[in-house]
N, C-alpha and C. Protein backbone atom coordinates (compact mmCIF):
# COMPACT_ATOMS: atom_id res chain seq x y z
N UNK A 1 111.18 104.96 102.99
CA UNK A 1 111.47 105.32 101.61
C UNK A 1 111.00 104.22 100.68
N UNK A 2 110.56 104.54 99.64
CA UNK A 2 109.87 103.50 98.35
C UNK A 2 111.10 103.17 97.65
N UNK A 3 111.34 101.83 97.84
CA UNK A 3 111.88 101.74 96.35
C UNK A 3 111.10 100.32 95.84
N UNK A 4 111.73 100.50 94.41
CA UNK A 4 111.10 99.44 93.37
C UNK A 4 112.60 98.48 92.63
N UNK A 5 112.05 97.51 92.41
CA UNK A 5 113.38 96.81 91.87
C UNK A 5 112.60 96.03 90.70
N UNK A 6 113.06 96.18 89.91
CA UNK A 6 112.94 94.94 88.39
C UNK A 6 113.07 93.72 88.08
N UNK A 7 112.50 93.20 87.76
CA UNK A 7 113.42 91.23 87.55
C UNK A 7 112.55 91.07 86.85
N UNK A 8 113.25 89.92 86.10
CA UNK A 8 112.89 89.33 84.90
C UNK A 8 114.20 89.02 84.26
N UNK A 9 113.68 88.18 82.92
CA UNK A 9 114.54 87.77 81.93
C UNK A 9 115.29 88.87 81.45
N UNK A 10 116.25 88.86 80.89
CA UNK A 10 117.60 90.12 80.13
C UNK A 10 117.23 89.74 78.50
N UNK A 11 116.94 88.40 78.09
CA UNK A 11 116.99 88.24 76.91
C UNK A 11 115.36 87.34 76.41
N UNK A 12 115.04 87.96 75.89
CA UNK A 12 113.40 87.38 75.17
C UNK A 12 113.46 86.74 73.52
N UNK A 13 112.98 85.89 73.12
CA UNK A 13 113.30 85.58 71.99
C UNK A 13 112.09 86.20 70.98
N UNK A 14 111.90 86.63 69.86
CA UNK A 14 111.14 87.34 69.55
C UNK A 14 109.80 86.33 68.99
N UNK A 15 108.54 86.98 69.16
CA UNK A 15 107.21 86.31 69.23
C UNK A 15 107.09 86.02 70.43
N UNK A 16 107.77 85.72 71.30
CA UNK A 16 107.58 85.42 72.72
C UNK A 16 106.61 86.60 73.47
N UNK A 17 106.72 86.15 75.14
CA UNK A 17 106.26 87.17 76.12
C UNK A 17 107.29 87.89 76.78
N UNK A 18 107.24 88.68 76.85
CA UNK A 18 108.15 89.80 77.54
C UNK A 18 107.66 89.64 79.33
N UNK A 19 108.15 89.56 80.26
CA UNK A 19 107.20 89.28 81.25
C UNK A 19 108.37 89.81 82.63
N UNK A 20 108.05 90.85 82.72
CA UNK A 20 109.22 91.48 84.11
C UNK A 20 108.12 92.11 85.27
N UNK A 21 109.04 92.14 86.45
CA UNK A 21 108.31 91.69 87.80
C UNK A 21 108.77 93.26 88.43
N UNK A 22 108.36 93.91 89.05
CA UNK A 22 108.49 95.16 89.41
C UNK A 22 108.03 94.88 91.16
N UNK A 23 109.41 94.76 92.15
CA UNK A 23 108.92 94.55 93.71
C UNK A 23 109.15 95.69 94.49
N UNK A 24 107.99 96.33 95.37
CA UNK A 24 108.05 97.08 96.11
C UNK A 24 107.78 97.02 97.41
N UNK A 25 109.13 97.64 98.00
CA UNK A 25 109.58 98.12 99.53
C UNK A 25 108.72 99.34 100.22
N UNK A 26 108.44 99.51 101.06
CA UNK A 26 108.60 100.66 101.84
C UNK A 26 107.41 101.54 101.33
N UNK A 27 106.51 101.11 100.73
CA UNK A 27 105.28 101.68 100.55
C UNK A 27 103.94 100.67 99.83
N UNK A 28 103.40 100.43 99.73
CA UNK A 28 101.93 99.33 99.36
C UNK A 28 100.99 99.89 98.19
N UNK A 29 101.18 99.41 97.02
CA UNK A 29 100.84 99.47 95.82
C UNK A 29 99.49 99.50 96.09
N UNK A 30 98.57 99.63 97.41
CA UNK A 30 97.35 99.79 97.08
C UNK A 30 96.87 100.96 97.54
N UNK A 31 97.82 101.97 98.17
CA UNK A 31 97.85 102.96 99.04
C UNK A 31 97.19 104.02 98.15
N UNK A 32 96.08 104.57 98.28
CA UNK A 32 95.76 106.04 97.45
C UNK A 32 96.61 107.16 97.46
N UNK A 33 96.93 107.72 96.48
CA UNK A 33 96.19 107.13 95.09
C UNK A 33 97.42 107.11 94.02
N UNK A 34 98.09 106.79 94.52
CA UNK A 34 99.04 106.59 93.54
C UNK A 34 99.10 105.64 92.32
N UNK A 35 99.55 105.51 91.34
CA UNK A 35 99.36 104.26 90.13
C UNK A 35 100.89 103.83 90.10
N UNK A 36 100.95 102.22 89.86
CA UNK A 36 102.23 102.14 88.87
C UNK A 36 102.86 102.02 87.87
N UNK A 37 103.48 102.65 87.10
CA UNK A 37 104.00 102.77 85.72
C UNK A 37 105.15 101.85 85.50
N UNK A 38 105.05 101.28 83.86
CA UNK A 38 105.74 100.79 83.26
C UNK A 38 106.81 100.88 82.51
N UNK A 39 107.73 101.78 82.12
CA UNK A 39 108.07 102.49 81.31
C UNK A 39 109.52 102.55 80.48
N UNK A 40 109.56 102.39 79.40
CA UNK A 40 110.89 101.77 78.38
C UNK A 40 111.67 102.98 77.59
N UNK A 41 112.96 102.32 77.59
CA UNK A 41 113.69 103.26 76.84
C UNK A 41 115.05 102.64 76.34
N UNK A 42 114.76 102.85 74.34
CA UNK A 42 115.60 102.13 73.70
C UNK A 42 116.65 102.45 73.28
N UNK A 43 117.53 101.98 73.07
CA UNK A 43 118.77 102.56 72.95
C UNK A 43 118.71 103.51 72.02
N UNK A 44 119.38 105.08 72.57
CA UNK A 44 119.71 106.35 71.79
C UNK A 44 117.80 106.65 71.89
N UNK A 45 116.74 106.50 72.39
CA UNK A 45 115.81 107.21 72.40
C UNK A 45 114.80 107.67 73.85
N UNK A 46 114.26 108.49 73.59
CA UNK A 46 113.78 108.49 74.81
C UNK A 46 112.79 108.09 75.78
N UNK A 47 112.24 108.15 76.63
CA UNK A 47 111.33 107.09 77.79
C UNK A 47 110.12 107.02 77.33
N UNK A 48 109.82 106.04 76.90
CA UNK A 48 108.09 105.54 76.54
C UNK A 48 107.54 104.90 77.90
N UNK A 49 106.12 105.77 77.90
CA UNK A 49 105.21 105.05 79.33
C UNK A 49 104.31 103.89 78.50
N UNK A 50 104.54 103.32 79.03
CA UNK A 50 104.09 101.70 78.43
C UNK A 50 102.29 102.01 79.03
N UNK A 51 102.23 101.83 80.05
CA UNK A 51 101.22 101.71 80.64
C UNK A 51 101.46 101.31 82.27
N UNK A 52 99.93 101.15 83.08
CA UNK A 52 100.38 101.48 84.91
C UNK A 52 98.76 100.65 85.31
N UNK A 53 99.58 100.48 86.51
CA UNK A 53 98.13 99.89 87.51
C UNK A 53 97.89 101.05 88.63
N UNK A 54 96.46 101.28 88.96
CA UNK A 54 96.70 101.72 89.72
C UNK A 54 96.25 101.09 91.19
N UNK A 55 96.26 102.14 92.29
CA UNK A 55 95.61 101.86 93.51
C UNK A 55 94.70 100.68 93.77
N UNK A 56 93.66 101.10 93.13
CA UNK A 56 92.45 100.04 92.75
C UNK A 56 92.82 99.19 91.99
N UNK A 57 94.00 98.88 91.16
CA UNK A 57 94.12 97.68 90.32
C UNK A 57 93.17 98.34 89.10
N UNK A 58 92.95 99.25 88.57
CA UNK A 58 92.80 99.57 87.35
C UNK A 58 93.97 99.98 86.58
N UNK A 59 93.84 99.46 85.16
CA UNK A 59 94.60 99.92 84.11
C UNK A 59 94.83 100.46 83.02
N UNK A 60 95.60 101.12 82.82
CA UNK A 60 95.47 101.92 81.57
C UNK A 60 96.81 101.58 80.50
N UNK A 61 96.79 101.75 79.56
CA UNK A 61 98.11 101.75 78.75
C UNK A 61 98.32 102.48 77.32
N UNK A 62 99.56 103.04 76.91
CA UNK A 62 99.69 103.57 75.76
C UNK A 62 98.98 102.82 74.80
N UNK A 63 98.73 103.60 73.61
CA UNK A 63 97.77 103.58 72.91
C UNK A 63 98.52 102.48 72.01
N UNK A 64 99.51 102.80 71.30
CA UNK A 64 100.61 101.70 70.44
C UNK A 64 101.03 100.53 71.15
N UNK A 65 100.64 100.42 72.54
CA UNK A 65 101.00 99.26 73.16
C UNK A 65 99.95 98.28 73.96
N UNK A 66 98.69 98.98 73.46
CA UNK A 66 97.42 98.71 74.38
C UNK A 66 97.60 97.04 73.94
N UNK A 67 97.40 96.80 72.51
CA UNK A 67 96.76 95.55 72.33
C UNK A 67 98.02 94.33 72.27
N UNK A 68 99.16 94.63 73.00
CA UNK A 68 100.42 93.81 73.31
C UNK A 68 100.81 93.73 74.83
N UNK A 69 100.08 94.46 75.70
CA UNK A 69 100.48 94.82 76.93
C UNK A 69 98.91 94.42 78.05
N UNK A 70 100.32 94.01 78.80
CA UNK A 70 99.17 93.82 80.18
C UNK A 70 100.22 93.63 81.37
N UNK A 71 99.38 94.74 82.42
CA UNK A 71 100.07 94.64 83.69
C UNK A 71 99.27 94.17 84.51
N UNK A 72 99.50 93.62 85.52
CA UNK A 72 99.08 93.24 86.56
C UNK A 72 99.45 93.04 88.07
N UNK A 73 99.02 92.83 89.09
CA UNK A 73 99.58 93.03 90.51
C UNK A 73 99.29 91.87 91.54
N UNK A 74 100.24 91.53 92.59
CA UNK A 74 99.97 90.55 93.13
C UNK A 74 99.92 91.65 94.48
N UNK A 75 98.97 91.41 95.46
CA UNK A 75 99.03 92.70 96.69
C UNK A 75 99.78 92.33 97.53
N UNK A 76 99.42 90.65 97.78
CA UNK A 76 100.15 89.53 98.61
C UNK A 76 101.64 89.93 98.71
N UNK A 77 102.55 90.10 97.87
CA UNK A 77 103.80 90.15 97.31
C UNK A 77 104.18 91.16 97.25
N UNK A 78 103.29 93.10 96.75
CA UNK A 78 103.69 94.07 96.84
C UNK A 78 104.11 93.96 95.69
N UNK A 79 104.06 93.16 94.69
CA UNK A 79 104.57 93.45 93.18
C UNK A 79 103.42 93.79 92.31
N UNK A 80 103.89 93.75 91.29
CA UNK A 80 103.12 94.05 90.22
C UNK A 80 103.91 94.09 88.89
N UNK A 81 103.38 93.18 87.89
CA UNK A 81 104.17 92.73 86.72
C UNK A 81 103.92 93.22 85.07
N UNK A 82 104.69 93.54 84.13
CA UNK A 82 104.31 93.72 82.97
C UNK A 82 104.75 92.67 82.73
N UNK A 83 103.62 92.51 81.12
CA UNK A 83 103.97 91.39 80.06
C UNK A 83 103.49 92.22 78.74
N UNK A 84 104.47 91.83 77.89
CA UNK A 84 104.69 92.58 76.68
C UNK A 84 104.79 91.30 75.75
N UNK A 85 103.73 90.84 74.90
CA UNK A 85 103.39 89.66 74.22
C UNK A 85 103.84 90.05 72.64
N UNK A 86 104.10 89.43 71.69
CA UNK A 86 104.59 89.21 70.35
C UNK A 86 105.87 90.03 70.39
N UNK A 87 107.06 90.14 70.88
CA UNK A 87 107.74 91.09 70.86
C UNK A 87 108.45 90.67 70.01
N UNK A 88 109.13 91.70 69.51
CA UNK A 88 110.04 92.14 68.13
C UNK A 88 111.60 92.93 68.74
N UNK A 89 112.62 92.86 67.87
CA UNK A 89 113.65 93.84 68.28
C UNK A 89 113.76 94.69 68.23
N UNK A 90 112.63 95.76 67.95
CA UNK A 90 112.05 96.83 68.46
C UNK A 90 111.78 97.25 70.25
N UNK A 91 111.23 95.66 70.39
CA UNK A 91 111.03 95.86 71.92
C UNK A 91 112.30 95.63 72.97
N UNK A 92 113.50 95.67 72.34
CA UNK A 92 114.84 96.21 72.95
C UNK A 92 115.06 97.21 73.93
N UNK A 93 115.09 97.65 75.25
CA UNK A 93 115.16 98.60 76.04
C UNK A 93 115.18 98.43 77.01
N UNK A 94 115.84 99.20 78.01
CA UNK A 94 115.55 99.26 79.54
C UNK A 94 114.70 99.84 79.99
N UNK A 95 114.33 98.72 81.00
CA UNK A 95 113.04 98.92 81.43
C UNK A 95 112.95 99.21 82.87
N UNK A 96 111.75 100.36 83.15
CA UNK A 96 111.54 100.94 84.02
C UNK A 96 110.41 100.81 84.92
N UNK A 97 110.44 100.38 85.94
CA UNK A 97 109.17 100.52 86.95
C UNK A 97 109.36 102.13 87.85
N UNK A 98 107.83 102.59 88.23
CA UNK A 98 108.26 103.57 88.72
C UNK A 98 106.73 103.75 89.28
N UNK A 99 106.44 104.53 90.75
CA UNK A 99 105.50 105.25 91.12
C UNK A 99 105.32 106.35 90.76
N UNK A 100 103.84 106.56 90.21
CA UNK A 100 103.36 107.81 89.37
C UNK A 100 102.61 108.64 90.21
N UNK A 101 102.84 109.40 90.97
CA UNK A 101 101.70 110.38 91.71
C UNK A 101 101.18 111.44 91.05
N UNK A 102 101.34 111.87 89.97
CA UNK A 102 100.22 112.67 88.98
C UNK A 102 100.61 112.76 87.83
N UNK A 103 99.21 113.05 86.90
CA UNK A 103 98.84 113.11 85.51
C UNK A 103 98.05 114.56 85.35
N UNK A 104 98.85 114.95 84.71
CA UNK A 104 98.20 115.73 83.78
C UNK A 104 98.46 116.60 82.53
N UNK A 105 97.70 117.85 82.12
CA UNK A 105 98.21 118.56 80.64
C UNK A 105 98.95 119.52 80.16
N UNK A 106 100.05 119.64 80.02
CA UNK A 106 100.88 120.68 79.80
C UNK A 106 100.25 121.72 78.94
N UNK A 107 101.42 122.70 79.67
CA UNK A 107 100.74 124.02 78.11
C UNK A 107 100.74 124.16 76.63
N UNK A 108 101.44 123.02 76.50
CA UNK A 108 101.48 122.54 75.25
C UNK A 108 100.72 121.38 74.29
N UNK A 109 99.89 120.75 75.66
CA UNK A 109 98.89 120.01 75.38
C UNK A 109 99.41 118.58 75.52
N UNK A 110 100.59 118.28 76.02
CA UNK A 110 100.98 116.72 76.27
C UNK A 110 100.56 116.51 77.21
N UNK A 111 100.76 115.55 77.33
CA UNK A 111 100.25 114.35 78.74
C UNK A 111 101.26 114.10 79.59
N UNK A 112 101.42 114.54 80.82
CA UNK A 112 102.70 114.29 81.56
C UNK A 112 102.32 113.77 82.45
N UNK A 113 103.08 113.28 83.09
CA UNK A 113 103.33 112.09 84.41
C UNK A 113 104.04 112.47 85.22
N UNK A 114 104.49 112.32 86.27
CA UNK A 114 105.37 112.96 87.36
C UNK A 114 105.35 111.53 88.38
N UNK A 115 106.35 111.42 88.41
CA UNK A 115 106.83 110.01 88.75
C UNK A 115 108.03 110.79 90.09
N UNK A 116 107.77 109.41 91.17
CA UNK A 116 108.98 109.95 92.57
C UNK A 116 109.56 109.03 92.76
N UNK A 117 109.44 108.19 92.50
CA UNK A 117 110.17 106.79 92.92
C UNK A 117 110.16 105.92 91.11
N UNK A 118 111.83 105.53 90.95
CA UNK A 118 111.75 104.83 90.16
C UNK A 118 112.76 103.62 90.39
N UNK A 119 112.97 102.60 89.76
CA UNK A 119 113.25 100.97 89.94
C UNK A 119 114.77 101.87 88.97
N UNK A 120 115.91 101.03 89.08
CA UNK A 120 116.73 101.16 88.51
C UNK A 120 116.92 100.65 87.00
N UNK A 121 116.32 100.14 86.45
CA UNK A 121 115.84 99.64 85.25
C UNK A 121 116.65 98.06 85.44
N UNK A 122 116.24 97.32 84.08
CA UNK A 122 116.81 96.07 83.62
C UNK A 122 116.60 96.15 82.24
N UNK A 123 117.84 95.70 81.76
CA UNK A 123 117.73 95.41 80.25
C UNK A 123 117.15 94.36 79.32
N UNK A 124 116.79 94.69 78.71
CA UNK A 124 115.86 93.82 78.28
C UNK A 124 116.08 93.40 76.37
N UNK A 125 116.47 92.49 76.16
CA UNK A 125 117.08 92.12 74.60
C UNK A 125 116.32 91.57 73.64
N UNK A 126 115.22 91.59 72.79
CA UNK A 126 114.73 90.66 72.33
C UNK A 126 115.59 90.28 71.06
N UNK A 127 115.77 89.34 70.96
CA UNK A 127 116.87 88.34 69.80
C UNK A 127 117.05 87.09 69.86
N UNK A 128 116.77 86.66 68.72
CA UNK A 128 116.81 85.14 68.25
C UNK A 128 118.47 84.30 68.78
């Protein structure tokens, strides 16, 4: 069975780096073709996909978060880490690691994800 666990800091001071560690059990982040996702959710709203690595160590990320965000992966370790740079108390939320095994377009024309394995989150505070 996959699981994922979170770590990192609880409290970030703002302008700082946001920088949490996502470790995985029981399956190998390089295994095809799965990707891994990043993904936040702030108090009273609902789950934003930050962005994901995948298989190959390629990445992609939301569009509002492209030019603040970067994930990356250690294979050695089975982790793989976000960092979320200039953050604000906006960037307040629990945060989610999770394996993504498909993408694609609803009938409504969104972009969905379908995720099987997710990390239990960690909270995450940015405040002075």
């Amino acid at each position: 069975q996959v699981q994922l666990q979170e770590s990192g800091p609880g409290l970030v001071k703002p302008s700082q780096t946001l920088s949490l560690t996502c470790t995985v059990s029981g399956g190998s982040i390089t295994t095809n073709y799965y990707y891994w996702s990043w993904i936040r959710q702030p108090p009273g709203k609902g789950l934003e996909w930050m962005g994901a690595i995948g298989f190959g160590g390629d990445t992609s990320y939301a569009t509002p978060l492209k030019s603040r965000t970067s994930i990356s992966r250690d294979t050695s370790k089975n982790q793989f880490t976000l960092q979320l740079s200039s953050v604000t108390p906006e960037d307040t939320a629990a945060y989610y690691c999770a394996r993504t095994v498909g993408v694609w377009y609803s009938s409504s024309y969104h972009l969905v994800r379908e995720y099987d394995h997710w990390g239990q989150g960690t909270q995450v505070t940015v405040s002075s």
